[in-house]
Protein backbone atom coordinates (compact mmCIF):
# COMPACT_ATOMS: atom_id res chain seq x y z
CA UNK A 1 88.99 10.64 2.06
CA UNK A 2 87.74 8.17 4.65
CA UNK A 3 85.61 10.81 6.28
CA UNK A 4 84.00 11.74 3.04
CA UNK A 5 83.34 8.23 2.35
CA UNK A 6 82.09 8.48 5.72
CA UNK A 7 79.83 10.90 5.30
CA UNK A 8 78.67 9.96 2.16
CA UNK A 9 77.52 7.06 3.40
CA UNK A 10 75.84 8.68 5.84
CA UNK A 11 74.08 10.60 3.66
CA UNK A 12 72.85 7.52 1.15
CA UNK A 13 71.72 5.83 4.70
CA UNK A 14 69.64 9.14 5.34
CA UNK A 15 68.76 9.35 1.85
CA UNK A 16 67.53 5.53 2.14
CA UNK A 17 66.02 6.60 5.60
CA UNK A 18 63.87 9.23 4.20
CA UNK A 19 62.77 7.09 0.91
CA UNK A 20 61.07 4.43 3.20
CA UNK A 21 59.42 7.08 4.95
CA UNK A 22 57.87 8.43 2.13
CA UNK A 23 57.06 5.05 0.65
CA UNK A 24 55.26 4.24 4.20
CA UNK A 25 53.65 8.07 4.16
CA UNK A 26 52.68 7.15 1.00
CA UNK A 27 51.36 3.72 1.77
CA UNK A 28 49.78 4.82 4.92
CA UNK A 29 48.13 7.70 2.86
CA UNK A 30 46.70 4.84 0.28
CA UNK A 31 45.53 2.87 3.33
CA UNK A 32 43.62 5.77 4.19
CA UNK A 33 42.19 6.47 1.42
CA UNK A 34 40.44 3.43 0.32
CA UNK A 35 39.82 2.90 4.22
CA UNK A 36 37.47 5.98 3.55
CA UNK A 37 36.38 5.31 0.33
CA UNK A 38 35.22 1.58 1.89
CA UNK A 39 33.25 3.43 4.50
CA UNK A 40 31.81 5.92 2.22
CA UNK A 41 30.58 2.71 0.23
CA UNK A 42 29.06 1.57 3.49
CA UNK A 43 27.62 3.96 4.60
CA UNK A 44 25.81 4.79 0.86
CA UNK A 45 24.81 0.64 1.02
CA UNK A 46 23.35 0.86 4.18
CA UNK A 47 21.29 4.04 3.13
CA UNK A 48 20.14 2.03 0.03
CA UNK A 49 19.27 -1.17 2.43
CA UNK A 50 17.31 1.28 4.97
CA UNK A 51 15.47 2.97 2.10
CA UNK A 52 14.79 -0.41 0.54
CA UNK A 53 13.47 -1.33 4.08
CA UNK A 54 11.28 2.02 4.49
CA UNK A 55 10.21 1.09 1.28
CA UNK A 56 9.03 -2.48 2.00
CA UNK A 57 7.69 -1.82 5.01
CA UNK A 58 5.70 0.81 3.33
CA UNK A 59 4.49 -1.67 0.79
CA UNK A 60 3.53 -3.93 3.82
CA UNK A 61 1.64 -1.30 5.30
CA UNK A 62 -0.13 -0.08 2.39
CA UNK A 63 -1.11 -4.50 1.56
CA UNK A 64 -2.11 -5.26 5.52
CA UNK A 65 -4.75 -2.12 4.98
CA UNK A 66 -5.94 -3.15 1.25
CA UNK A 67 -6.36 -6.70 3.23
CA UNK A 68 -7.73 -5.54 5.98
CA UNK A 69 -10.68 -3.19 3.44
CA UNK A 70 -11.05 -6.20 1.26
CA UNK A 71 -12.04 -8.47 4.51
CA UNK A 72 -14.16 -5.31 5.43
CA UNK A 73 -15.78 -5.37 2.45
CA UNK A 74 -16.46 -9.17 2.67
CA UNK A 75 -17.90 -8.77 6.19
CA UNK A 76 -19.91 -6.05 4.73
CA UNK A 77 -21.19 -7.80 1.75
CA UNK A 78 -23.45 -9.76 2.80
CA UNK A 79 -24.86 -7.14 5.21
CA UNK A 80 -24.75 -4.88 2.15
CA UNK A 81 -26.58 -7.67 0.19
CA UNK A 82 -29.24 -8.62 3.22
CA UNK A 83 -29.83 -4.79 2.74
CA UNK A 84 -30.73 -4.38 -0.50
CA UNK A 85 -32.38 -7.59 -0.17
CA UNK A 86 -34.83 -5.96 2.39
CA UNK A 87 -34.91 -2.70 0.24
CA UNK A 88 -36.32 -4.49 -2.37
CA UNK A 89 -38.72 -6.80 -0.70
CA UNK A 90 -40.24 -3.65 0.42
CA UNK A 91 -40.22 -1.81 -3.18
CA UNK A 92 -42.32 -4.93 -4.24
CA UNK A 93 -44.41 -4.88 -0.98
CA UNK A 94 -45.23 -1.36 -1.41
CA UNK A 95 -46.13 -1.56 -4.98
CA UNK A 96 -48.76 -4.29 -4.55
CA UNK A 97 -50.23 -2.17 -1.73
CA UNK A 98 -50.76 0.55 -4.55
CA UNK A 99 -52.13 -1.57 -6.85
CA UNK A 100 -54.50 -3.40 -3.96
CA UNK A 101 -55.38 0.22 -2.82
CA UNK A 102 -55.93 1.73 -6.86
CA UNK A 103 -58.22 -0.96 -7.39
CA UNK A 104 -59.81 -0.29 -4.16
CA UNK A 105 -60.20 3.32 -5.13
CA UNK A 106 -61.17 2.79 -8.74
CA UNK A 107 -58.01 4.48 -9.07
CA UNK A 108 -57.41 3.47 -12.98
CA UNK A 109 -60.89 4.39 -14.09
CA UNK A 110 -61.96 1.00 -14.89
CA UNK A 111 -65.40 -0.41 -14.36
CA UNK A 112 -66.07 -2.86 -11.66
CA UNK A 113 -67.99 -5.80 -11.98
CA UNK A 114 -71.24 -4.93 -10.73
CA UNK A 115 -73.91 -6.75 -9.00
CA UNK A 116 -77.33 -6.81 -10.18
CA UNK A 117 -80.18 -6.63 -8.23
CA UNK A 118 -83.70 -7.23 -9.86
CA UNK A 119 -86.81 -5.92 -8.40
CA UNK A 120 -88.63 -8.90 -10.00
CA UNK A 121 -90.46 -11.11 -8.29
CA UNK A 122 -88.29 -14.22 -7.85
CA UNK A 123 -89.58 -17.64 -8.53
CA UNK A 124 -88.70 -18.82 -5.41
């Protein structure tokens, strides 16, 4: 009887033995798993924070060259202006040289004022 007892005993201390081992397997085995599932969520929040970063730094570039046309264009403008300026000047100067040179020509068909000489005997 005392060595049943005995071993009984020894059988609800390795019985005991082997439930804390599971509960720590299992424990350890929880551990791991939301240690992964915390680095999974890491790793997916620093994709989203470098693709937000490609993605700002994309919109930078694409402002820094819609700045850097629109000062472009400024620099140009008055350039652009001076030129059409010019073009025009010379629209206007080359249309009053036609009109000098048609009336020149007796380009329009019109009658010029004519000067009259008489053959009279003045009465100087």
């Amino acid at each position: 009887p005392a060595m049943r007892a005995e071993l009984r005993r020894m059988a609800l201390q390795e019985a005991a033995v082997l439930e804390r081992l599971a509960e720590e397997k299992r424990s350890i085995e929880e551990a791991f798993v939301e240690a992964e599932r915390r680095e999974t969520d890491q790793r997916a929040e620093r994709r989203r924070q470098q693709e937000a970063a490609a993605a700002s730094l994309a919109e930078l570039d694409r402002l820094r060259e819609e700045r850097a046309r629109q000062q472009r264009a400024a620099k140009d403008a008055p350039q652009e202006d001076l030129l059409q300026a010019q073009a025009k000047k010379d629209k206007e100067s080359a249309r009053v040289a036609e009109t000098r040179r048609a009336e020149v020509l007796n380009a329009g068909g019109q009658k010029r004022a004519a000067l009259s000489f008489s053959m009279k005997k003045s009465l100087i």
